[in-house]
C-alpha atoms as a PDB file:
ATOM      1  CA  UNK A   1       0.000   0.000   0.000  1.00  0.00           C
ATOM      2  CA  UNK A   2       1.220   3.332  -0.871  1.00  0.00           C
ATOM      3  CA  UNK A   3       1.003   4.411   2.953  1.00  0.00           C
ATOM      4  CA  UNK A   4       4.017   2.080   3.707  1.00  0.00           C
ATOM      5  CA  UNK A   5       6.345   2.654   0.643  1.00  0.00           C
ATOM      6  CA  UNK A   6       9.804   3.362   2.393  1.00  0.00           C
ATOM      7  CA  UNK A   7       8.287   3.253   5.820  1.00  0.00           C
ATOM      8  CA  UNK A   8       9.108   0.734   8.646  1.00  0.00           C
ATOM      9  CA  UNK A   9       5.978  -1.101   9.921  1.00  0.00           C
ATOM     10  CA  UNK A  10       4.622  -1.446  12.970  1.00  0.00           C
ATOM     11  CA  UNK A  11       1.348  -3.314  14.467  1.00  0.00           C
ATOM     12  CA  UNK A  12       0.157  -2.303  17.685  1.00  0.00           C
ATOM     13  CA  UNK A  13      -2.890  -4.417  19.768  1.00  0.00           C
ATOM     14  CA  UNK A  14      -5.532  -2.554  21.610  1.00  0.00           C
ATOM     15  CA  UNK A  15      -4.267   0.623  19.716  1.00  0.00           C
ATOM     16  CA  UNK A  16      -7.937   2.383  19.683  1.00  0.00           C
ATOM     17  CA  UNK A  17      -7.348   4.094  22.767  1.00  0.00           C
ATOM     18  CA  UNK A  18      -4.977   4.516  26.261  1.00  0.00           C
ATOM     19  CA  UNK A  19      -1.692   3.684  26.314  1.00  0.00           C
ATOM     20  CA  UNK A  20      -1.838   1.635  22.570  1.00  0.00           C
ATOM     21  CA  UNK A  21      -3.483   5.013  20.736  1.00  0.00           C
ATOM     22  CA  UNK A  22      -0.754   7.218  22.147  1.00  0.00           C
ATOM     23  CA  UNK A  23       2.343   4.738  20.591  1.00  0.00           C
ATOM     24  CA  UNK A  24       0.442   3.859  17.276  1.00  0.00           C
ATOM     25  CA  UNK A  25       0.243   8.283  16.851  1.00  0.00           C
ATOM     26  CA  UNK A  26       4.026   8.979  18.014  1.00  0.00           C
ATOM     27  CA  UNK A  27       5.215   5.897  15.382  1.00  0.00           C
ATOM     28  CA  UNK A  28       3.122   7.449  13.004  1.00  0.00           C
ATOM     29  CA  UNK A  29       5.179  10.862  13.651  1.00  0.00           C
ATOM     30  CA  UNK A  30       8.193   8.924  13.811  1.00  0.00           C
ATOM     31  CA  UNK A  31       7.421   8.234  10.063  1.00  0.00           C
ATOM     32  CA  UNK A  32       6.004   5.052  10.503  1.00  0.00           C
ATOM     33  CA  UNK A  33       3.410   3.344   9.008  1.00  0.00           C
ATOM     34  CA  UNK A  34       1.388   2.266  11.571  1.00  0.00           C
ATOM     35  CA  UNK A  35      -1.301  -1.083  11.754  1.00  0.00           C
ATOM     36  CA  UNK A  36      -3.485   0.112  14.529  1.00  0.00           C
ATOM     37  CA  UNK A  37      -5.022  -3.042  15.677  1.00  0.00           C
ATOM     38  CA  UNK A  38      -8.291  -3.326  17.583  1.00  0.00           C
ATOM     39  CA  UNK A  39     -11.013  -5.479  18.253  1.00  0.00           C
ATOM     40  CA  UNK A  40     -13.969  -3.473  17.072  1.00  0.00           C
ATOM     41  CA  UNK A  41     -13.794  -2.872  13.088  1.00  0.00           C
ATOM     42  CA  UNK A  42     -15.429   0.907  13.924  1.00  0.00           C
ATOM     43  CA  UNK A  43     -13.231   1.951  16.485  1.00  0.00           C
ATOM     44  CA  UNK A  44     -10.421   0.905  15.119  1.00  0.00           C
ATOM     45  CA  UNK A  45     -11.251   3.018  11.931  1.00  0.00           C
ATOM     46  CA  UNK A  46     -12.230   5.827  14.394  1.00  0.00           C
ATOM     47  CA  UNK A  47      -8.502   5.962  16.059  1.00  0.00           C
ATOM     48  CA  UNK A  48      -7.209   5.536  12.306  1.00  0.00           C
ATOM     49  CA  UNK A  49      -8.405   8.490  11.215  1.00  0.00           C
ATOM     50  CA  UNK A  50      -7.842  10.539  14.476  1.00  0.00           C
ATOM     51  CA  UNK A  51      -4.223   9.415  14.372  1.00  0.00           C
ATOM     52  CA  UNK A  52      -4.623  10.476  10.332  1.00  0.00           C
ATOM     53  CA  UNK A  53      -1.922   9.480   6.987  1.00  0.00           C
ATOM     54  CA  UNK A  54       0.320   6.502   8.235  1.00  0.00           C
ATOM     55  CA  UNK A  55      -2.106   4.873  10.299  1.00  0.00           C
ATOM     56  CA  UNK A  56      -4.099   2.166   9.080  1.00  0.00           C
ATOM     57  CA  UNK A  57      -7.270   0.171  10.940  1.00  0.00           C
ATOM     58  CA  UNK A  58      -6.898  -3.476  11.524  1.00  0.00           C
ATOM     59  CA  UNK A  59      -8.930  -6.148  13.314  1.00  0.00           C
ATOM     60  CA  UNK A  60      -7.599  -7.894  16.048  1.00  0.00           C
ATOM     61  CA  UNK A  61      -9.064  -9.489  18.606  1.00  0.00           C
ATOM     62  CA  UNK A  62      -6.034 -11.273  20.829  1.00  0.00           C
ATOM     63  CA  UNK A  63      -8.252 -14.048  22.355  1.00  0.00           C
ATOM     64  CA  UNK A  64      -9.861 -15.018  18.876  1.00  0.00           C
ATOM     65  CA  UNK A  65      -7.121 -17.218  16.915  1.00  0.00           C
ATOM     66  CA  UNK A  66      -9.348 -16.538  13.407  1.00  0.00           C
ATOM     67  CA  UNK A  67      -8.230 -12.344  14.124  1.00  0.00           C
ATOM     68  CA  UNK A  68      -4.919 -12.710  14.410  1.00  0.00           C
ATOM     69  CA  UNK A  69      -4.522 -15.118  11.277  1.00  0.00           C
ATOM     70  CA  UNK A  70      -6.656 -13.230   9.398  1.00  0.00           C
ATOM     71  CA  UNK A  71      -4.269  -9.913  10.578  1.00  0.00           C
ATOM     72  CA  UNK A  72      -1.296 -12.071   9.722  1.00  0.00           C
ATOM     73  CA  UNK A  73      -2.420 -12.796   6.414  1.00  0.00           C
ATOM     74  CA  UNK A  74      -2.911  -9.479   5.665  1.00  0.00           C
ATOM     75  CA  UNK A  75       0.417  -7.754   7.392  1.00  0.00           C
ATOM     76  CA  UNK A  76       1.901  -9.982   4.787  1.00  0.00           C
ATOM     77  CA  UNK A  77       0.152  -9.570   1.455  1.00  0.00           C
ATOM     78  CA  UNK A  78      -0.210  -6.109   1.854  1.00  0.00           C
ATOM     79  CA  UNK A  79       2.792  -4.896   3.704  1.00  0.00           C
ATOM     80  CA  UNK A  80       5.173  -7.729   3.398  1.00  0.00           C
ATOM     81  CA  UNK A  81       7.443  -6.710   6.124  1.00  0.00           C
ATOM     82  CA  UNK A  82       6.467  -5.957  10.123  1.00  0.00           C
ATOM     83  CA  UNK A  83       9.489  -4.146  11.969  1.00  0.00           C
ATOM     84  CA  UNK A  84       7.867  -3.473  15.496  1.00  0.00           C
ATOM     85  CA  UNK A  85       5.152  -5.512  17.758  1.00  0.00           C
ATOM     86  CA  UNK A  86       3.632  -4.036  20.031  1.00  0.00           C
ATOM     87  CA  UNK A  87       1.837  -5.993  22.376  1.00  0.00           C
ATOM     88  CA  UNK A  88      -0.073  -3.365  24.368  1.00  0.00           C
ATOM     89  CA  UNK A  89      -3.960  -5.544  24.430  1.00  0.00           C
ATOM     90  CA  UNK A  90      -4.717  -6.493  28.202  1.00  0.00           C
ATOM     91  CA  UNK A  91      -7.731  -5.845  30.347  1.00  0.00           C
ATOM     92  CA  UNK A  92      -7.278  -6.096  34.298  1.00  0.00           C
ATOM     93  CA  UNK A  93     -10.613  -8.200  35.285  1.00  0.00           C
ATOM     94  CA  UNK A  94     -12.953  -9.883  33.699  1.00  0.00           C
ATOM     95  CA  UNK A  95     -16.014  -7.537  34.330  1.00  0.00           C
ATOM     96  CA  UNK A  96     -16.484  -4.130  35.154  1.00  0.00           C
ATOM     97  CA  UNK A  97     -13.444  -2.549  36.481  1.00  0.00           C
ATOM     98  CA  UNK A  98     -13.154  -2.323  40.114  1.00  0.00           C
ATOM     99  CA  UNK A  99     -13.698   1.544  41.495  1.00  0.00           C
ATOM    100  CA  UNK A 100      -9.973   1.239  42.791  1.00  0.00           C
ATOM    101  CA  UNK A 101      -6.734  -0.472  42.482  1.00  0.00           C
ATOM    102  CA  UNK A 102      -7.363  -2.352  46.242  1.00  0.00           C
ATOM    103  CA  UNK A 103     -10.963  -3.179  44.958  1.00  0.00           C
ATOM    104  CA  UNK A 104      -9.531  -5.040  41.797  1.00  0.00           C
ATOM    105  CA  UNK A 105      -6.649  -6.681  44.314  1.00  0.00           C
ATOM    106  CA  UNK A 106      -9.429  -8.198  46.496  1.00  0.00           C
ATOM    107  CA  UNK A 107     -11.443  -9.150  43.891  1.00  0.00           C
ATOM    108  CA  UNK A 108      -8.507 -11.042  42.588  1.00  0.00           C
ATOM    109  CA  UNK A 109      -7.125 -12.874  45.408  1.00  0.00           C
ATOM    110  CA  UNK A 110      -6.698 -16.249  44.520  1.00  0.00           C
ATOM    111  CA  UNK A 111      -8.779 -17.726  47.199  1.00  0.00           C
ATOM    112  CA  UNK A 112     -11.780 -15.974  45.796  1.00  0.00           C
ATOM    113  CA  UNK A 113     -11.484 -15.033  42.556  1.00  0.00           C
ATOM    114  CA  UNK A 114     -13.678 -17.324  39.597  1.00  0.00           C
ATOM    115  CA  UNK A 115     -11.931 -19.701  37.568  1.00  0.00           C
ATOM    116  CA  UNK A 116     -13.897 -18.121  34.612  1.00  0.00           C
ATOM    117  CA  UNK A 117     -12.699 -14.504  35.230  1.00  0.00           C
ATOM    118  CA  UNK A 118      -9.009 -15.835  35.839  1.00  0.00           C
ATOM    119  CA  UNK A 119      -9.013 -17.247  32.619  1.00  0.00           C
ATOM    120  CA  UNK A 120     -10.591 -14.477  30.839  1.00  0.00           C
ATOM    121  CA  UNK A 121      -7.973 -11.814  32.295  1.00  0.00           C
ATOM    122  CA  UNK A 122      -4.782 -14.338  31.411  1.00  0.00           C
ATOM    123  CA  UNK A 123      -6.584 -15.500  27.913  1.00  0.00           C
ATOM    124  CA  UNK A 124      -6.033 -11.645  26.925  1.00  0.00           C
ATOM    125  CA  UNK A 125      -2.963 -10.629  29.139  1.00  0.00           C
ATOM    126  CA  UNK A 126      -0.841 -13.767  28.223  1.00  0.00           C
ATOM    127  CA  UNK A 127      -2.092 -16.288  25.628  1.00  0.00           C
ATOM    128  CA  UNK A 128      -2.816 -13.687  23.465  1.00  0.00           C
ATOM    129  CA  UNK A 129       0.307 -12.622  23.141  1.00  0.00           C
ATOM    130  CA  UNK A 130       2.114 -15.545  22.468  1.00  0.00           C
ATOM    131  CA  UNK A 131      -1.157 -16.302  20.012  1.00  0.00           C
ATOM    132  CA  UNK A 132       0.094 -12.968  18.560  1.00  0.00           C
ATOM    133  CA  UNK A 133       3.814 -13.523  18.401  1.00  0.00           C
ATOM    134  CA  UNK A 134       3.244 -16.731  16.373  1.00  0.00           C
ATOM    135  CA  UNK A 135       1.594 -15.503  13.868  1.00  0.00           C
ATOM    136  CA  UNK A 136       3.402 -12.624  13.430  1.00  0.00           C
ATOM    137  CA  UNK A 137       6.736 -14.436  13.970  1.00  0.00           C
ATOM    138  CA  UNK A 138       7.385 -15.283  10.133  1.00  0.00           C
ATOM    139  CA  UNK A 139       7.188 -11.561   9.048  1.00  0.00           C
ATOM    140  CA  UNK A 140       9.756 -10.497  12.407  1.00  0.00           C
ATOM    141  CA  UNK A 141      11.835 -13.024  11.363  1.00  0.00           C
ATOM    142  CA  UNK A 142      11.909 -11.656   7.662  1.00  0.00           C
ATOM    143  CA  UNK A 143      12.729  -8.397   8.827  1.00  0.00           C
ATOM    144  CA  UNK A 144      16.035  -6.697   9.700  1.00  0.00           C
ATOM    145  CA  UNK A 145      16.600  -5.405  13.280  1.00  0.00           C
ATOM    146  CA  UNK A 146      12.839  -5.865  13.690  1.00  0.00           C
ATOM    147  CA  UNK A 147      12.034  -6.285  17.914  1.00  0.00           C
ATOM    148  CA  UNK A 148       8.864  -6.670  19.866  1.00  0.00           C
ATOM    149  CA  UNK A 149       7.641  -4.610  22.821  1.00  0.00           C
ATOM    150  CA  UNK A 150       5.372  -6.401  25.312  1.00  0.00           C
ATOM    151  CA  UNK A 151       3.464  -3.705  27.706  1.00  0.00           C
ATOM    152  CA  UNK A 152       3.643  -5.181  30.988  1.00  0.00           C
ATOM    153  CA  UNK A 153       3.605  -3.206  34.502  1.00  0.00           C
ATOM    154  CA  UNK A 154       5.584  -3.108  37.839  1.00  0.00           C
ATOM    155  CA  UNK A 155       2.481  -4.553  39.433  1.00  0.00           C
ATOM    156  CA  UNK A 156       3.756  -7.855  37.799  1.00  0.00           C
ATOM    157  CA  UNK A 157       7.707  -7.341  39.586  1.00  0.00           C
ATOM    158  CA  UNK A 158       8.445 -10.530  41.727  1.00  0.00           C
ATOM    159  CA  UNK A 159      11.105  -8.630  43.060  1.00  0.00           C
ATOM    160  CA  UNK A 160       9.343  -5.435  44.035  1.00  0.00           C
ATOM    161  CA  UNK A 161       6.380  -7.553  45.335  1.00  0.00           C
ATOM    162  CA  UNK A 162       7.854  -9.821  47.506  1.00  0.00           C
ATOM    163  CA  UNK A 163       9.575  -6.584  49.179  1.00  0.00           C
ATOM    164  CA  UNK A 164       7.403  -6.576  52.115  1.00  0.00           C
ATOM    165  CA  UNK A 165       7.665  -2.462  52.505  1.00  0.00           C
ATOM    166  CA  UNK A 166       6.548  -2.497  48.683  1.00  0.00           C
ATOM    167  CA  UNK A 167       3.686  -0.220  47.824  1.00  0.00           C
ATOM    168  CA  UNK A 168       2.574  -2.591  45.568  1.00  0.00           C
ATOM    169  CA  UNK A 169       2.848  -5.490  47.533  1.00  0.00           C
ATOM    170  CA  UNK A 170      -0.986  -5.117  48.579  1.00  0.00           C
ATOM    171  CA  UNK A 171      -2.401  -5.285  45.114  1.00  0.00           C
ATOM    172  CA  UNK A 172      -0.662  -8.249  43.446  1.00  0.00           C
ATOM    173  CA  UNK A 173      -3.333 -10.265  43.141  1.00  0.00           C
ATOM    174  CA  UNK A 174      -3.990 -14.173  40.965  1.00  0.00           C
ATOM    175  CA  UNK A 175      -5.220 -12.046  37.840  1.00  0.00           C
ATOM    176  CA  UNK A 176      -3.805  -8.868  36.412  1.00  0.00           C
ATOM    177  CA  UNK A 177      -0.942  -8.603  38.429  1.00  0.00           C
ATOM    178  CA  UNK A 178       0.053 -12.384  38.332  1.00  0.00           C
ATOM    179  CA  UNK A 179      -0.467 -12.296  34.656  1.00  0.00           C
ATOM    180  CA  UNK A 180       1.859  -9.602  33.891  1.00  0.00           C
ATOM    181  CA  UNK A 181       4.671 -11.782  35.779  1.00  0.00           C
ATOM    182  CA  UNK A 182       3.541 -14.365  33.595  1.00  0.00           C
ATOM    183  CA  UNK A 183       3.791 -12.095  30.128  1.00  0.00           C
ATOM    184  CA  UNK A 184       7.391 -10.898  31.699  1.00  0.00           C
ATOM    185  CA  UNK A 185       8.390 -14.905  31.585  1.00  0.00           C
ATOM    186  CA  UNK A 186       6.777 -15.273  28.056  1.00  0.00           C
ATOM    187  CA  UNK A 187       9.263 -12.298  27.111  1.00  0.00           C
ATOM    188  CA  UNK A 188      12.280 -13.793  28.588  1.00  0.00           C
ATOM    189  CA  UNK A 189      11.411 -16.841  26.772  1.00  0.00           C
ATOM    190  CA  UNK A 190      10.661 -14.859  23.678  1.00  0.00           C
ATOM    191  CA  UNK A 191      14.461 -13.002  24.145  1.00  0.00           C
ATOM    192  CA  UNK A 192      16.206 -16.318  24.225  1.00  0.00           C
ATOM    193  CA  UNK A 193      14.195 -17.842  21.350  1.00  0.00           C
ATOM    194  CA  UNK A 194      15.711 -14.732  19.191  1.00  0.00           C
ATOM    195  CA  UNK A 195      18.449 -13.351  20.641  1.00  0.00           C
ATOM    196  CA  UNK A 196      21.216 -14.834  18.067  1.00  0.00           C
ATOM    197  CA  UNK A 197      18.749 -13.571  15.314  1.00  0.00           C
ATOM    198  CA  UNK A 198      19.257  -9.890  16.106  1.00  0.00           C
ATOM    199  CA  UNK A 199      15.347  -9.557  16.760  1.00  0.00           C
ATOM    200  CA  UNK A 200      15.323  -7.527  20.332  1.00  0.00           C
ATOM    201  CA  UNK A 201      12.382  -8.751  23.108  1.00  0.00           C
ATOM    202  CA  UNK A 202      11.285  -6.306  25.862  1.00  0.00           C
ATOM    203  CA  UNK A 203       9.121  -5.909  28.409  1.00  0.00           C
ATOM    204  CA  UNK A 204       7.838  -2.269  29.299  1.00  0.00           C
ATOM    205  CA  UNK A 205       6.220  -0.820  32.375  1.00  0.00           C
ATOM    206  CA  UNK A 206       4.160   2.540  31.314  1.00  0.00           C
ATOM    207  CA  UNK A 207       3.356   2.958  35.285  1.00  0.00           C
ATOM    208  CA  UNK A 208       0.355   4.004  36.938  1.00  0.00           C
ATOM    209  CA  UNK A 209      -1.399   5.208  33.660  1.00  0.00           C
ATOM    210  CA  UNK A 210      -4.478   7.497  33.332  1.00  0.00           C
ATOM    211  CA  UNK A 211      -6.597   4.831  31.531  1.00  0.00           C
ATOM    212  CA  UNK A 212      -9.899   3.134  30.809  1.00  0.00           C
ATOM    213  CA  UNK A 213      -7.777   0.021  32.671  1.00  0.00           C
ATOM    214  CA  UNK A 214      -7.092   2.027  35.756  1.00  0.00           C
ATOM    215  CA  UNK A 215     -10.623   3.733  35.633  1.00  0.00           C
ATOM    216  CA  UNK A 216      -8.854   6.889  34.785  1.00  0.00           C
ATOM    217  CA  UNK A 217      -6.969   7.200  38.006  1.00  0.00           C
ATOM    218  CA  UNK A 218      -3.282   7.716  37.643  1.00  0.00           C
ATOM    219  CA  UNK A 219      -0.274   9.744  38.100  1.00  0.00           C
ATOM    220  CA  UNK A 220       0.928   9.520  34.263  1.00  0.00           C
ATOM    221  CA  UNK A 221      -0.872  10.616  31.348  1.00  0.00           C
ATOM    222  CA  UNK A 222      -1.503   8.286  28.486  1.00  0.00           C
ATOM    223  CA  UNK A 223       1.554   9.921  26.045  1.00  0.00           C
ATOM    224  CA  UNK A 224       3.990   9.351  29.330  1.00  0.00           C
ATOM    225  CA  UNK A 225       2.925   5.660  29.895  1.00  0.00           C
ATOM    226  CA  UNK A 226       3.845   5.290  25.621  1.00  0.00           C
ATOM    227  CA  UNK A 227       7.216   6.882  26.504  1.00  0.00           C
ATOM    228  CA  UNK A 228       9.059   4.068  26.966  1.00  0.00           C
ATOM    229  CA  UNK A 229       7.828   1.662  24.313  1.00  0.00           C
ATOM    230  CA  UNK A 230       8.134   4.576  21.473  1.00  0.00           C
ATOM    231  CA  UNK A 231      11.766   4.884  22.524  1.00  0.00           C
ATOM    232  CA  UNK A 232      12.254   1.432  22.116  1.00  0.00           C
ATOM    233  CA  UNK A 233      10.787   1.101  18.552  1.00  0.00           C
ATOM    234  CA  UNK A 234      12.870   3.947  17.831  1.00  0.00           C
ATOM    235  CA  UNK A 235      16.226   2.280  19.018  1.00  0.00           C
ATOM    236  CA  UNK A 236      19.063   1.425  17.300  1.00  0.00           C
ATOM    237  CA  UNK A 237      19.508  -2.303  16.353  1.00  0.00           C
ATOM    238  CA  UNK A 238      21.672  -4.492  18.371  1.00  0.00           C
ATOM    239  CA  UNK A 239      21.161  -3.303  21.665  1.00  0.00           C
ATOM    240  CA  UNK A 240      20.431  -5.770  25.101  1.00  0.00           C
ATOM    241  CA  UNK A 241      17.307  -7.812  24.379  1.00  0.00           C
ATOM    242  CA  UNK A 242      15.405  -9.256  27.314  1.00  0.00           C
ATOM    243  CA  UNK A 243      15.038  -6.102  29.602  1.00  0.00           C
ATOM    244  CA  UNK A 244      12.551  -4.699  31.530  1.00  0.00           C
ATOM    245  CA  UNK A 245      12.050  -1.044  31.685  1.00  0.00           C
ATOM    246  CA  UNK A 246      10.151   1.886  32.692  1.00  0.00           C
ATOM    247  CA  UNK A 247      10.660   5.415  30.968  1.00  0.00           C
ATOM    248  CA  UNK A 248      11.843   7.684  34.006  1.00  0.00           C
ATOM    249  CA  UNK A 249      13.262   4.103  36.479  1.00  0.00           C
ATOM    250  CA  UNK A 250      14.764   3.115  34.469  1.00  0.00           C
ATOM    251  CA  UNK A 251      15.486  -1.219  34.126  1.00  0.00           C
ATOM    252  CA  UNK A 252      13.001  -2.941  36.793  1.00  0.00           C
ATOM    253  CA  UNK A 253      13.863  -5.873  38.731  1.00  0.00           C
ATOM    254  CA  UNK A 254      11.653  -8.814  37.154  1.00  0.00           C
END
């Protein structure tokens, strides 16, 4: 397509709005061309054309395997190249979102939390991005210096949760948080699988985000929490693979 002739190409999940909208719009100033996946045909049109020239609607749907074949498919006939993933697609319960970050916590406890909702929140946070990643593998692999960027969050640290003077200690909880620990394993694993291919892996925290996942609460606005992954699309090839970062900390302890 004529809006990715010389243009490196990136793909972005649950790009319509938050934290996703903000990355797919500075790529797209960058000079990317930029696949701005969502779920919902309309709204993914809708971001499109807010985001204007460069950005292009896709469907994706991370938990539905027909999506993302049907996205890979196309990346490939009509783009033939993809130079940055970005994994940004998660939800933090099952439901409606809890009025508060402790609200979500207790709701997610492990000794009280339904099988059904646990499986809904790591269906999108975790198997959907390895879903993603293998279909979109073939194209990363055919690119040069191409990386992926998973968005994960501090509330998923090990390290900073098992800190018992942690701040976030009191809201790890069996589903959002636990499944960002799991998506930082799936990017370790993900690093090693392709680190003598010069295809960089990272995990990103965009911190406490102003976003429909937080309920709008927050102490960073939706263009800070992008910070971090944008720089990392933008980086040079052949830098570390397998980190973990935040844009103002800095690497994070896994």
């Amino acid at each position: 397509m004529d809006v990715a002739q010389n243009k490196r190409i990136a793909l972005v999940t649950g790009a319509n709005q938050g934290i996703g909208f903000e990355v797919a719009r500075a790529l797209v100033r960058e000079g990317f061309a930029v696949l701005v996946g969502a779920r919902d045909p309309d709204r993914g049109q809708e971001a499109a054309a807010r985001i204007g020239p460069g950005a292009v609607a896709i469907r994706i749907d991370v938990t539905d395997l027909g999506t993302i074949d049907t996205a890979a498919a196309r990346v490939k006939s009509e783009f033939g190249r993809l130079d940055v993933l970005v994994q940004n697609a998660a939800i933090a319960s099952a439901g409606a979102m809890p009025r508060s970050g402790e609200a979500l916590a207790r709701a997610g406890r492990p000794g009280v939390i339904p099988m059904e909702a646990l499986r809904a929140v790591w269906e999108t946070n975790v198997f959907g991005v390895v879903a993603v990643y293998q279909a979109m593998l073939p194209l990363l692999r055919a690119t040069p210096g191409a990386r992926v960027i998973n968005v994960s969050s501090g509330a998923g640290s090990l390290t900073l949760n098992s800190d018992p003077t942690s701040p976030l200690r009191p809201l790890f909880d069996a589903g959002y948080a636990a499944s960002k620990t799991a998506l930082n394993g799936i990017t370790l694993a993900m690093a090693i699988e392709l680190e003598g291919e010069g295809i960089g892996v990272h995990a990103v925290s965009p911190g406490y985000t102003r976003t429909q996942l937080t309920g709008f609460a927050g102490t960073e606005s939706p263009e800070e929490g992008a910070a971090e992954v944008v720089r990392l699309a933008l980086a040079a090839p052949g830098g570390p693979t397998g980190t973990f970062s935040h844009a103002t900390l800095g690497v994070l302890p896994w």
